[in-house]
N, C-alpha and C. Protein backbone atom coordinates (compact mmCIF):
# COMPACT_ATOMS: atom_id res chain seq x y z
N UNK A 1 84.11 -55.13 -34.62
CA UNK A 1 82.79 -55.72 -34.64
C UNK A 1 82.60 -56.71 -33.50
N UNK A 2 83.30 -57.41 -32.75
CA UNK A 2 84.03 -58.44 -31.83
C UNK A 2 83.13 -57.85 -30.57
N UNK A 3 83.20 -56.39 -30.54
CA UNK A 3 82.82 -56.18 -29.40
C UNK A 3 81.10 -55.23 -29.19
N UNK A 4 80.70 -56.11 -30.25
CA UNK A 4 78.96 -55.86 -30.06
C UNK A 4 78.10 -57.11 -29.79
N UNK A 5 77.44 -56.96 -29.00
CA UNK A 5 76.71 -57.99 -28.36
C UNK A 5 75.88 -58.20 -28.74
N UNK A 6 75.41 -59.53 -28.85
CA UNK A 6 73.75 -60.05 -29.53
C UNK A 6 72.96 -60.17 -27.80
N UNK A 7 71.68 -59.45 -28.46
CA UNK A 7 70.91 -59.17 -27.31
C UNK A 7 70.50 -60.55 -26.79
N UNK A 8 71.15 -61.79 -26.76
CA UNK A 8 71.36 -62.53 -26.18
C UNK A 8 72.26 -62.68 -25.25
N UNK A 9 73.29 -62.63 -25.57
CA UNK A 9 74.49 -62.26 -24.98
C UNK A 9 74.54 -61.44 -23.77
N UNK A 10 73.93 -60.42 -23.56
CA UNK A 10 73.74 -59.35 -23.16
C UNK A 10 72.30 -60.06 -21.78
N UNK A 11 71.58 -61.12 -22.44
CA UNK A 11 70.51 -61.51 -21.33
C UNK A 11 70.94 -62.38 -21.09
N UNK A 12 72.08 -63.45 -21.72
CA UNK A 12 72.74 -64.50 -20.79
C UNK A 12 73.74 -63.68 -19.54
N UNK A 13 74.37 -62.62 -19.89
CA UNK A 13 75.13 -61.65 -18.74
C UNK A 13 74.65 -61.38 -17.55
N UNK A 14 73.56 -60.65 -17.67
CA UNK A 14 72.04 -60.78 -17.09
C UNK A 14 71.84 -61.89 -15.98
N UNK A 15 71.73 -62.64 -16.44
CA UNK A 15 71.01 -64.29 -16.06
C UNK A 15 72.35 -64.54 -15.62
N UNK A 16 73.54 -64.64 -15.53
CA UNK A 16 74.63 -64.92 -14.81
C UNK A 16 75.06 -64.04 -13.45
N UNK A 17 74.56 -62.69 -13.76
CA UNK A 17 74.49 -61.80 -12.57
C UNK A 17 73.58 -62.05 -11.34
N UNK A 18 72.37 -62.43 -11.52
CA UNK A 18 71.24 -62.83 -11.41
C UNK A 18 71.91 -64.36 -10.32
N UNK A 19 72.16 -64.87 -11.35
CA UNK A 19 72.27 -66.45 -10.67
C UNK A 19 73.68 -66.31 -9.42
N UNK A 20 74.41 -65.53 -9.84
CA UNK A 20 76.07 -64.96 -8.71
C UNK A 20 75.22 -64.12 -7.63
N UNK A 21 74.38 -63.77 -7.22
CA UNK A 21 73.52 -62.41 -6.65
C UNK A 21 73.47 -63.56 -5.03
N UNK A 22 74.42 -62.85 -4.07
CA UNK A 22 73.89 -63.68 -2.99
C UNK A 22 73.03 -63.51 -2.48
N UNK A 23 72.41 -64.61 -1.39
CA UNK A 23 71.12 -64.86 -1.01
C UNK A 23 70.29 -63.22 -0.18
N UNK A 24 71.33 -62.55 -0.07
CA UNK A 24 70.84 -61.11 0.74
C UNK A 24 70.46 -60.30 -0.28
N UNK A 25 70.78 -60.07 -1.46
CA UNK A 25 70.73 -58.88 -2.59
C UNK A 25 69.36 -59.93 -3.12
N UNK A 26 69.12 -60.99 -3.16
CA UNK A 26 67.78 -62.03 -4.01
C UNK A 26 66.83 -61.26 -2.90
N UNK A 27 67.34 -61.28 -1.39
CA UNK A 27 65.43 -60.93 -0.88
C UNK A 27 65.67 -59.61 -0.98
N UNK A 28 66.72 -58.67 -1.00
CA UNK A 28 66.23 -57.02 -1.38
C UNK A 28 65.69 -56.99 -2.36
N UNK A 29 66.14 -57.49 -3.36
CA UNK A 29 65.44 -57.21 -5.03
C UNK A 29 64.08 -57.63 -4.64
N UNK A 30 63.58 -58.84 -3.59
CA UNK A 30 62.29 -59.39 -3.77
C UNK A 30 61.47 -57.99 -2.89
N UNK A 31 62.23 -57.97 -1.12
CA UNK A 31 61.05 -57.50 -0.53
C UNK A 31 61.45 -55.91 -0.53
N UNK A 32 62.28 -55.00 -0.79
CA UNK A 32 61.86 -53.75 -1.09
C UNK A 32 61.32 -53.40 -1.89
N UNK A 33 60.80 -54.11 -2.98
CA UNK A 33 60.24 -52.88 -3.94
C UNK A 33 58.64 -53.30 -2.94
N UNK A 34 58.31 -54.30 -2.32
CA UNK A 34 57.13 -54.78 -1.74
C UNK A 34 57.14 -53.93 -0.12
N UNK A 35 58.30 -53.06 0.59
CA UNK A 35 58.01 -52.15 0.90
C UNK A 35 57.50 -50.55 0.83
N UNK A 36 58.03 -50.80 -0.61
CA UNK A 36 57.92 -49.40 -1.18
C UNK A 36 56.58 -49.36 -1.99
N UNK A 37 55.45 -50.27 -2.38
CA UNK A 37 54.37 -50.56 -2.24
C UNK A 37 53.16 -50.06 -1.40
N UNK A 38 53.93 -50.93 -0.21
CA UNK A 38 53.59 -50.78 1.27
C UNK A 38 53.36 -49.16 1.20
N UNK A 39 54.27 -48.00 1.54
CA UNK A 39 54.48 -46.96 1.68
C UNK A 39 53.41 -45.98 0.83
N UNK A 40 53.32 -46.72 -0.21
CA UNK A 40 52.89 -45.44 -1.55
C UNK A 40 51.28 -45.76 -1.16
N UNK A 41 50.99 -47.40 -0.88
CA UNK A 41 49.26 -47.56 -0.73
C UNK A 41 49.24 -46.82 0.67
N UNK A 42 50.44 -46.59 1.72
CA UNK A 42 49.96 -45.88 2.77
C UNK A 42 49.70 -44.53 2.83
N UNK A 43 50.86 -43.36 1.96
CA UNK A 43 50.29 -42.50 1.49
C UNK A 43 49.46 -41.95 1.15
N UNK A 44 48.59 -43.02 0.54
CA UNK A 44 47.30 -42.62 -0.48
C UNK A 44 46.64 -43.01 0.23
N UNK A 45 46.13 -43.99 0.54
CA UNK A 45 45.20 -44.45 1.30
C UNK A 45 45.31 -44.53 2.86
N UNK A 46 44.58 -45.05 3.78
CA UNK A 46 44.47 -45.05 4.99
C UNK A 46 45.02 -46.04 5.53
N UNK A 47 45.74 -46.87 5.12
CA UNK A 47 46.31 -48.15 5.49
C UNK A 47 47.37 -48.92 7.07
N UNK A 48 46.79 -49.62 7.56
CA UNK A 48 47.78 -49.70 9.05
C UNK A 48 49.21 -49.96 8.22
N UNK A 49 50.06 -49.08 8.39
CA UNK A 49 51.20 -49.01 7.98
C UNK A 49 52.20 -50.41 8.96
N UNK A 50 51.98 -50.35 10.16
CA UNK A 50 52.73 -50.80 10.77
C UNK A 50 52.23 -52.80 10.60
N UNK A 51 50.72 -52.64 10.38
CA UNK A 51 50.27 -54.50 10.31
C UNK A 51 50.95 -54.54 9.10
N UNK A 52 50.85 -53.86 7.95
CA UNK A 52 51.21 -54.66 6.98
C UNK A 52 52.80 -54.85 6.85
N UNK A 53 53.40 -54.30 7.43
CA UNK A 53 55.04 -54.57 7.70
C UNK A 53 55.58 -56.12 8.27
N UNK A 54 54.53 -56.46 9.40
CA UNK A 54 54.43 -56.71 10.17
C UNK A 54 53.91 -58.17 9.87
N UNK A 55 53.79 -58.30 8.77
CA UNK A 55 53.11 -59.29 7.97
C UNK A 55 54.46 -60.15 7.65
N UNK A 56 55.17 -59.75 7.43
CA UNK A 56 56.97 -60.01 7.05
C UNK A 56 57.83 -60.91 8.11
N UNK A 57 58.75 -61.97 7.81
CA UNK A 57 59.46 -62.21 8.66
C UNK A 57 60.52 -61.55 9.17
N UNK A 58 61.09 -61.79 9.97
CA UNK A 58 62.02 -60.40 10.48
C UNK A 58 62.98 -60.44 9.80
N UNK A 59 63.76 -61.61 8.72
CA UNK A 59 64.81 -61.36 7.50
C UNK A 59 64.37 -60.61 6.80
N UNK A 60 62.66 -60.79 6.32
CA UNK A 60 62.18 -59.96 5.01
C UNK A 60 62.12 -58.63 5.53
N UNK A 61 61.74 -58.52 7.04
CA UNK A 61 61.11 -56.83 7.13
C UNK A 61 62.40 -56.23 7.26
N UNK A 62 63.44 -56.71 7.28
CA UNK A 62 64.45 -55.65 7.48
C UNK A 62 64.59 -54.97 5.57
N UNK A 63 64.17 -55.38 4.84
CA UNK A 63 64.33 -54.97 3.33
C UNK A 63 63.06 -54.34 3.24
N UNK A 64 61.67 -54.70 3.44
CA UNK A 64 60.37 -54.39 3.54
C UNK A 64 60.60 -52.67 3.93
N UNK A 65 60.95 -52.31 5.47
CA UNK A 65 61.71 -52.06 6.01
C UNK A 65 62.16 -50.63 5.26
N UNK A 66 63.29 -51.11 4.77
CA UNK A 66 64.41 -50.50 4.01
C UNK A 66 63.25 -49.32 2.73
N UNK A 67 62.70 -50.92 1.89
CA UNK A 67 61.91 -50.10 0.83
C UNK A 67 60.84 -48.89 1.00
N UNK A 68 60.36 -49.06 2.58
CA UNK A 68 59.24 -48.23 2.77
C UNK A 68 59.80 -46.75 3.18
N UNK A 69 60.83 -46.71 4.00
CA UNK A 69 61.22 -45.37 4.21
C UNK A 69 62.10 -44.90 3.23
N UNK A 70 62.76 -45.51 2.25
CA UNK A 70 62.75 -44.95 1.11
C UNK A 70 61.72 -43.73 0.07
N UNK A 71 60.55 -44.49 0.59
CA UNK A 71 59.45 -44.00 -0.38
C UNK A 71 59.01 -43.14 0.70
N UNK A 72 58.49 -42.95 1.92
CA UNK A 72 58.36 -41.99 2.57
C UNK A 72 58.88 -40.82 3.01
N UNK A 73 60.56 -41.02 2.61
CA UNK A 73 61.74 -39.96 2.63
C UNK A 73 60.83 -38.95 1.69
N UNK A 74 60.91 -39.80 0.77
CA UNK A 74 60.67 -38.71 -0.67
C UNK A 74 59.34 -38.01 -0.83
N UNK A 75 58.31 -38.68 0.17
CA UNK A 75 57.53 -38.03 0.74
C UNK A 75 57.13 -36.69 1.57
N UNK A 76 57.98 -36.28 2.46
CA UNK A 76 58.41 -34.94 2.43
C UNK A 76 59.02 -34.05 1.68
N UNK A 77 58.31 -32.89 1.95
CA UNK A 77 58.53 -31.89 0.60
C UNK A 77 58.23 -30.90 0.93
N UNK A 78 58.88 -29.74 0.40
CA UNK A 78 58.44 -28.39 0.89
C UNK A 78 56.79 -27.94 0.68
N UNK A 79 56.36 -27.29 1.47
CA UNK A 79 55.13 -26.95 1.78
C UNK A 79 54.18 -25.91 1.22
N UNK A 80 54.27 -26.37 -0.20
CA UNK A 80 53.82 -25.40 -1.42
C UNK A 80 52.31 -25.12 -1.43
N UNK A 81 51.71 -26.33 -1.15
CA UNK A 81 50.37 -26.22 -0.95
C UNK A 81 49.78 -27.49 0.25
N UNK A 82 48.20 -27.41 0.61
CA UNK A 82 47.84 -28.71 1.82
C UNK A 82 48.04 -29.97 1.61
N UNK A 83 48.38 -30.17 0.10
CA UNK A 83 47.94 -31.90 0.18
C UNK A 83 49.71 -31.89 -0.01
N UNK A 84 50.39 -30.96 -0.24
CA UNK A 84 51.91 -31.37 -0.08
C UNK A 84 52.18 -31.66 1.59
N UNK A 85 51.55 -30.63 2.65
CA UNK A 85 51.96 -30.49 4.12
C UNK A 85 51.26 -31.53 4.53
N UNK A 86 50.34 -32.37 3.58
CA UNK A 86 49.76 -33.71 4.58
C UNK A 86 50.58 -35.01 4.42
N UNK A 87 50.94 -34.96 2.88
CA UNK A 87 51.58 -35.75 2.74
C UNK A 87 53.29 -36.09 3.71
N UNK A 88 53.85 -34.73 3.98
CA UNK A 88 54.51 -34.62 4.69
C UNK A 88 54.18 -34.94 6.11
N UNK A 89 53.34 -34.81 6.45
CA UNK A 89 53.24 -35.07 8.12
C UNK A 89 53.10 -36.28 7.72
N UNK A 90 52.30 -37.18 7.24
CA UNK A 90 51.77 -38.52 7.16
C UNK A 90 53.38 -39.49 7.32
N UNK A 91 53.65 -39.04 6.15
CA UNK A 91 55.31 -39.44 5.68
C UNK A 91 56.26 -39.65 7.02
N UNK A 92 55.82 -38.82 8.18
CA UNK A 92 57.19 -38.23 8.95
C UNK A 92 56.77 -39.03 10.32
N UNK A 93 55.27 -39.26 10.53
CA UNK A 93 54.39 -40.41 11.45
C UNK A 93 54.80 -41.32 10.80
N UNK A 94 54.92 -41.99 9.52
CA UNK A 94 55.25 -43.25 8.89
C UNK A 94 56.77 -43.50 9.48
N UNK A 95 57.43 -42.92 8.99
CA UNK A 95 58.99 -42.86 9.38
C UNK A 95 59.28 -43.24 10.99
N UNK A 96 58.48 -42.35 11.54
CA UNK A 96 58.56 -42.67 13.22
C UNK A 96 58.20 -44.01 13.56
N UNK A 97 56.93 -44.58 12.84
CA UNK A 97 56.92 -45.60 13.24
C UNK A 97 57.73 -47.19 12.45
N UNK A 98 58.24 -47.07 12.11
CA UNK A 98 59.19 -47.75 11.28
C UNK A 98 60.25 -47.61 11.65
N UNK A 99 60.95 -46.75 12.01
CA UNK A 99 62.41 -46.49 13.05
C UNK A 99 62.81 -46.87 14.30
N UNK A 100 63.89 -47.46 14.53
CA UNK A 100 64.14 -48.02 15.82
C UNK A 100 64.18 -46.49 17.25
N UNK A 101 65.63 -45.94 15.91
CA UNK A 101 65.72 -44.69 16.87
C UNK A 101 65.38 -43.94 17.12
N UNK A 102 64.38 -43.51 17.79
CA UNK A 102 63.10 -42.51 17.85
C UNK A 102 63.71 -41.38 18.11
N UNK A 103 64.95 -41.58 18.85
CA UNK A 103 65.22 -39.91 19.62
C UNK A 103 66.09 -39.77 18.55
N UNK A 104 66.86 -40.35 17.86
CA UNK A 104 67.53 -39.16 16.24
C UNK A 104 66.45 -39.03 15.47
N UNK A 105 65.47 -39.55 14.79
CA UNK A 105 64.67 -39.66 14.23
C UNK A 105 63.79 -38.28 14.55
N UNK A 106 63.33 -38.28 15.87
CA UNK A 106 62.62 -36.77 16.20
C UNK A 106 63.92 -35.71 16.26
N UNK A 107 65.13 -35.78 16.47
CA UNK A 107 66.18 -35.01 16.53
C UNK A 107 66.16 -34.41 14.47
N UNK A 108 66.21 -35.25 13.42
CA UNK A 108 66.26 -34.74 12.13
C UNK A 108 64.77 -34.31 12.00
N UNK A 109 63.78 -34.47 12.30
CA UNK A 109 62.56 -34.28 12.02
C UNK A 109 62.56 -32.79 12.75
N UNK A 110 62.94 -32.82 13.68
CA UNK A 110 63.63 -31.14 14.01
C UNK A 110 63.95 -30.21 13.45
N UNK A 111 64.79 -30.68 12.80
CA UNK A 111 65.36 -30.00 11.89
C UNK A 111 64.97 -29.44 10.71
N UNK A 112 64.45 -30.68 9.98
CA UNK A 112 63.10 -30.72 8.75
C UNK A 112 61.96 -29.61 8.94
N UNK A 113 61.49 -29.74 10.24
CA UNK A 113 60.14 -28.75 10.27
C UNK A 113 60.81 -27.31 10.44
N UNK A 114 61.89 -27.25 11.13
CA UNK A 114 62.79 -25.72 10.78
C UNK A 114 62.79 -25.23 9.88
N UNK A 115 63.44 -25.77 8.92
CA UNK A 115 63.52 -25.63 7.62
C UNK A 115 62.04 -25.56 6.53
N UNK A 116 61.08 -26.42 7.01
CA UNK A 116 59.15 -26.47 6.35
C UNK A 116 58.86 -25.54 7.14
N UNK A 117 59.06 -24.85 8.12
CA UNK A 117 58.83 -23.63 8.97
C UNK A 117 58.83 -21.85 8.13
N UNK A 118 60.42 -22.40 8.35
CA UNK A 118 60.97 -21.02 7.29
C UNK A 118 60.45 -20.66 5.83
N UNK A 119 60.71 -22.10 5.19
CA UNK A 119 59.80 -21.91 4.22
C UNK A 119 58.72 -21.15 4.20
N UNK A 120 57.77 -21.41 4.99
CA UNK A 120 56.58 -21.46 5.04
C UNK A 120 56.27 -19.76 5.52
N UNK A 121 57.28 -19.07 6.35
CA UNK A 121 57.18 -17.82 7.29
C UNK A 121 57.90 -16.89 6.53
N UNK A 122 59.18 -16.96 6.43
CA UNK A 122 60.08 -16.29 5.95
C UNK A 122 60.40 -16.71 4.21
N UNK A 123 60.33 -17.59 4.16
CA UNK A 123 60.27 -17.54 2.54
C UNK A 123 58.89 -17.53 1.75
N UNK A 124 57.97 -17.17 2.60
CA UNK A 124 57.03 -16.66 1.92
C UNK A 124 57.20 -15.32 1.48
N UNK A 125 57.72 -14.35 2.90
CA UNK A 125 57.78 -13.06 2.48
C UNK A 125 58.77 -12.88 0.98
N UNK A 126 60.18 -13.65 1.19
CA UNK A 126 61.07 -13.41 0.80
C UNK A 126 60.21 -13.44 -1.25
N UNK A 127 59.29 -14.53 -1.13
CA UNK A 127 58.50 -14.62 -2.08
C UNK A 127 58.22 -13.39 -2.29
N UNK A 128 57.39 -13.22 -1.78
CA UNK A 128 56.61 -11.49 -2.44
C UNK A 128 57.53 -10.36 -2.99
N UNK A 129 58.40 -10.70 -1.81
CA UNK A 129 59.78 -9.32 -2.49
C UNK A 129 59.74 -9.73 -3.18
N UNK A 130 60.77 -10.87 -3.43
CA UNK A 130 61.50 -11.25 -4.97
C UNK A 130 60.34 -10.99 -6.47
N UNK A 131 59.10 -11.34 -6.37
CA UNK A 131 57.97 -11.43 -6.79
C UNK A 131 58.01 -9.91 -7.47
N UNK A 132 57.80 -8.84 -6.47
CA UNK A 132 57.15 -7.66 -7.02
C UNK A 132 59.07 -6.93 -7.68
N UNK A 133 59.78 -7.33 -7.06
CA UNK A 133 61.21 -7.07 -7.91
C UNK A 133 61.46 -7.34 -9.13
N UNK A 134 60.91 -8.95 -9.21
CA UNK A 134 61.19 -9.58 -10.72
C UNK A 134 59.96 -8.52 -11.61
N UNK A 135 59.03 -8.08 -11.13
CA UNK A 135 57.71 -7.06 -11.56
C UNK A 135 58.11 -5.95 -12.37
N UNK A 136 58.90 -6.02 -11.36
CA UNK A 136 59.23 -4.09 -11.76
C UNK A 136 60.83 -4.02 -12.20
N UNK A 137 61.65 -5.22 -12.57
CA UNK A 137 61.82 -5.28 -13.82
C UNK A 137 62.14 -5.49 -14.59
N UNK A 138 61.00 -6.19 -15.14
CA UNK A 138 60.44 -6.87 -16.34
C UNK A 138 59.69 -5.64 -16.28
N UNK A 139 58.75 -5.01 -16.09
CA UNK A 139 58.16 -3.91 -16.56
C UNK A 139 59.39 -3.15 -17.15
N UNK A 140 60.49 -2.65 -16.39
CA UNK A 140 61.04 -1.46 -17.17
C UNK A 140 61.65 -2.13 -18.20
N UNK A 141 62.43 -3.32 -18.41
CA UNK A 141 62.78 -4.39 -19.51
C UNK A 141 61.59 -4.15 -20.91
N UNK A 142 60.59 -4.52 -20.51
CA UNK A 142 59.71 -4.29 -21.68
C UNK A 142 59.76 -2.85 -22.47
N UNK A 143 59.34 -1.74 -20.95
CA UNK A 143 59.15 -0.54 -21.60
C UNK A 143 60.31 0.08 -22.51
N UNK A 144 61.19 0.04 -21.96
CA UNK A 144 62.82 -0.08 -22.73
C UNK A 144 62.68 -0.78 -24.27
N UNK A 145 61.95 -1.74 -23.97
CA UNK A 145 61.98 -2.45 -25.99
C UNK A 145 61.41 -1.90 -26.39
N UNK A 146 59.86 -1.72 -25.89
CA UNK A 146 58.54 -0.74 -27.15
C UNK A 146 59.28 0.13 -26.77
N UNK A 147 60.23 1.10 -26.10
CA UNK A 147 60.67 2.91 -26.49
C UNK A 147 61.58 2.14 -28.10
N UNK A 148 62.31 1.33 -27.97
CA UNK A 148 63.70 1.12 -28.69
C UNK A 148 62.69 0.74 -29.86
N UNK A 149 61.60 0.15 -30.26
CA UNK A 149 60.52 -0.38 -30.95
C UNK A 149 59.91 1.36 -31.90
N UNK A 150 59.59 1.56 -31.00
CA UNK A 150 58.69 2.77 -31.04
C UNK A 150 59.37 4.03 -31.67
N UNK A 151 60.68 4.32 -31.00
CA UNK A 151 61.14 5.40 -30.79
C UNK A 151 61.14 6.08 -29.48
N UNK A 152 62.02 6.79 -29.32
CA UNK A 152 62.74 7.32 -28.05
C UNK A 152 61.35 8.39 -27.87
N UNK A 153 60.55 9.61 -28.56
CA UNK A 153 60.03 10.07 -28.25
C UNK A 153 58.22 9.14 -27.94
N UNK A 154 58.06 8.40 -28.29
CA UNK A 154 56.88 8.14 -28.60
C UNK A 154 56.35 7.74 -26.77
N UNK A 155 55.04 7.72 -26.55
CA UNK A 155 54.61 7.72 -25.26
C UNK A 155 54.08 6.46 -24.98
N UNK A 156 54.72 5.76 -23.83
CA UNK A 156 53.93 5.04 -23.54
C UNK A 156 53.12 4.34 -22.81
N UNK A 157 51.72 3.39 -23.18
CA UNK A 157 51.16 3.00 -22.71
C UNK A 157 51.12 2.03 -21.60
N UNK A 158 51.77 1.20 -20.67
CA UNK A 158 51.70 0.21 -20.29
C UNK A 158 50.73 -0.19 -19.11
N UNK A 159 49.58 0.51 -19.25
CA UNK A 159 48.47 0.00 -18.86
C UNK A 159 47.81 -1.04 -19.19
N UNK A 160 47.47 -1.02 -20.19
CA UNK A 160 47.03 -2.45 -20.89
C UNK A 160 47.60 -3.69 -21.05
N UNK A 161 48.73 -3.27 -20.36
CA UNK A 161 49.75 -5.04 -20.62
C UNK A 161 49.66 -4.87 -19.74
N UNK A 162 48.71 -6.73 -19.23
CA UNK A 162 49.42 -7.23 -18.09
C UNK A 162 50.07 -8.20 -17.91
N UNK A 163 51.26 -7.39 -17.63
CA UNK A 163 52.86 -8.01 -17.17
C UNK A 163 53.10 -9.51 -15.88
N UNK A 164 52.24 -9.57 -15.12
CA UNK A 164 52.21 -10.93 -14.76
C UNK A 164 51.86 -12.26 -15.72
N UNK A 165 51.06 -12.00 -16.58
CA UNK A 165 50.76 -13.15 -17.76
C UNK A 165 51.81 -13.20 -18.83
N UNK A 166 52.40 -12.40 -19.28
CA UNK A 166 53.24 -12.33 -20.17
C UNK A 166 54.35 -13.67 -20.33
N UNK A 167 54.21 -14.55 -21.53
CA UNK A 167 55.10 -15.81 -20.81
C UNK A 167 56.53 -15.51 -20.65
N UNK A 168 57.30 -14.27 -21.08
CA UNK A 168 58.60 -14.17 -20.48
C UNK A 168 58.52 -13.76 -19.02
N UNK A 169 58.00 -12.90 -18.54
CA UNK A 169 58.07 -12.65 -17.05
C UNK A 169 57.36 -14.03 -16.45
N UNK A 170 56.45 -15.40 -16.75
CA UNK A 170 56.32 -16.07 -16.08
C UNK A 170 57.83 -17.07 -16.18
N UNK A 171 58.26 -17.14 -17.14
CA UNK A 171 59.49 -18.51 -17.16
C UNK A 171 60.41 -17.32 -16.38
N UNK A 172 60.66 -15.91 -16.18
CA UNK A 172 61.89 -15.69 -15.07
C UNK A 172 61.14 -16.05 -13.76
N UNK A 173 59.88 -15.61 -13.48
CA UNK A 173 59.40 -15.87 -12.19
C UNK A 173 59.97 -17.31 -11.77
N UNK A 174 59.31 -18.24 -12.63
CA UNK A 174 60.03 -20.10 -12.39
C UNK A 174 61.08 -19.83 -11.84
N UNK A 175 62.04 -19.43 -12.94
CA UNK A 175 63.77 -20.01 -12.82
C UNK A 175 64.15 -19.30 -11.57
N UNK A 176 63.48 -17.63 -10.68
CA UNK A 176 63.45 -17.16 -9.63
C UNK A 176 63.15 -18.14 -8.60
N UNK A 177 62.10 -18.81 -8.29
CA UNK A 177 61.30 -19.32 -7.91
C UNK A 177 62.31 -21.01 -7.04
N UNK A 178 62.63 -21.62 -8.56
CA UNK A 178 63.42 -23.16 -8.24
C UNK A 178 64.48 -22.56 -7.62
N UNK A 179 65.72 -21.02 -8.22
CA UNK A 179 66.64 -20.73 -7.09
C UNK A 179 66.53 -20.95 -5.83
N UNK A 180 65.19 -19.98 -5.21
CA UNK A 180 64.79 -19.91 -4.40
C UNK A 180 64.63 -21.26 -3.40
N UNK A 181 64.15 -21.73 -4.01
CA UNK A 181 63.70 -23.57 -3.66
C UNK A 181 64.93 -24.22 -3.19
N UNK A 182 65.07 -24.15 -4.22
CA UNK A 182 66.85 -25.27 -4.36
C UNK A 182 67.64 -24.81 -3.06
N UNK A 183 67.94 -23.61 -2.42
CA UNK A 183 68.92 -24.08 -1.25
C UNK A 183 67.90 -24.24 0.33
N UNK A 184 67.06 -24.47 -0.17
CA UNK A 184 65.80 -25.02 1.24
C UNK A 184 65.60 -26.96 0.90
N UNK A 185 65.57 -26.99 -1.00
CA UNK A 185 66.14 -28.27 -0.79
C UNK A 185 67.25 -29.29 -0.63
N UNK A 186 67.83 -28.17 -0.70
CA UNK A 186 69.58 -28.59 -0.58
C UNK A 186 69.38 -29.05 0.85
N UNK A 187 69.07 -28.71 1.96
CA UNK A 187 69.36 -28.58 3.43
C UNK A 187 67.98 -30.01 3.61
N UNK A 188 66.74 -29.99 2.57
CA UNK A 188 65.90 -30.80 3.08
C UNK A 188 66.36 -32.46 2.60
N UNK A 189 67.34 -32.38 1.36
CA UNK A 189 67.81 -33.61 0.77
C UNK A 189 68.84 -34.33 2.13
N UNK A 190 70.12 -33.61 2.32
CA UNK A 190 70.71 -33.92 3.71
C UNK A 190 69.86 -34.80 4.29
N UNK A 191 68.95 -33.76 4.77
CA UNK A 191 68.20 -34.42 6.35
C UNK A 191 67.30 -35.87 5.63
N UNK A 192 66.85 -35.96 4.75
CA UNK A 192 66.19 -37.32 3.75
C UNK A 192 67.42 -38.04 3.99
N UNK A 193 68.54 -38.15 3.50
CA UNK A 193 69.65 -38.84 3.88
C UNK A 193 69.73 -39.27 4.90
N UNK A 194 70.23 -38.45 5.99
CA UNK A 194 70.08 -38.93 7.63
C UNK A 194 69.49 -40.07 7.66
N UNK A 195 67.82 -39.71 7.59
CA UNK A 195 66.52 -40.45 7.87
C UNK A 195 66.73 -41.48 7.54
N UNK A 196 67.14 -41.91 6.47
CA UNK A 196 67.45 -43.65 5.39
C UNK A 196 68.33 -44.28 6.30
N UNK A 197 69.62 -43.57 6.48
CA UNK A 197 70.77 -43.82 7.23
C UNK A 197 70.68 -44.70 8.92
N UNK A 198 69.33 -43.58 9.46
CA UNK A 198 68.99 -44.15 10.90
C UNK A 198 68.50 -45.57 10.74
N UNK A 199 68.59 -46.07 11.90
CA UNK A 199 68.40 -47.79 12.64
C UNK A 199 66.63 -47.24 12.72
């Protein structure tokens, strides 16, 4: 019993962590989440990204700083639809201007649009295949149950079902779909890394 804590206990721990926290970890806790602010009203709105940084002393903007390309990393994203590819460009102008090192900075951003490229060219097609594959079958999957349903002789119809709405062929399409995704975001998480990483 010795070793359960009264939720006091537990906020005096707290409040001792808090008070041990040297003076560098007190202004991250203060001014990144107030970059990452910064970032999200720039996203959305039209905002001079660079005055309001800029507003900061140069101890605070290095955390300011820190918090905003955090939130703009995560801002790029594969290019599913327009307000995803704006948000991405916006995100990747934000980043540029917030970065010391412009020439790695356009060197991973290189890389990034390779990859939002392919997507966009070649994994579109790769879409449609996979698409009319997962189609056809799940069509013969079905027809196979109503014969086994029905009976082996009985004839059938599958005109009237349509097999794109059906919610089992939509949840394989998904789980097709995030595969698909997942090693374009595998390669786009990396390069988000980099980006944080750069001066």
């Amino acid at each position: 019993m010795s070793d359960i804590k009264s939720a006091f206990e537990i906020a005096m721990e707290k409040a001792n962590k808090i008070e041990a926290a040297t003076p560098e970890e007190k202004m991250q806790w203060k001014f990144k989440p107030q970059g990452e602010q910064i970032a999200a009203k720039y996203l959305k709105d039209d905002i001079n990204l660079l005055a309001e940084v800029s507003k900061f002393k140069d101890e605070e903007r290095v955390y300011v700083t820190q918090g905003a390309v955090e939130v703009l990393v995560r801002g790029i994203d594969l290019p599913r639809n327009e307000i995803v590819k704006k948000t991405t460009r916006k995100a990747m102008d934000g980043i540029k201007l917030l970065k010391k090192d412009k020439t790695n900075v356009e060197n991973v951003f290189n890389k990034i649009r390779y990859i939002l490229n392919h997507f966009t060219n070649e994994g579109e097609q790769q879409k449609k295949q996979a698409y009319e594959q997962v189609k056809m079958q799940f069509a013969a999957k079905l027809q196979q149950a109503l014969q086994q349903q029905r009976g082996a002789n009985a004839q059938m119809d599958m005109s009237n079902i349509d097999i794109e709405r059906h919610p089992q062929f939509q949840e394989e399409w998904r789980r097709v779909i995030a595969q698909m995704e997942s090693q374009y975001l595998e390669h786009l998480n990396d390069y988000r890394r980099e980006l944080v990483e750069l001066q």
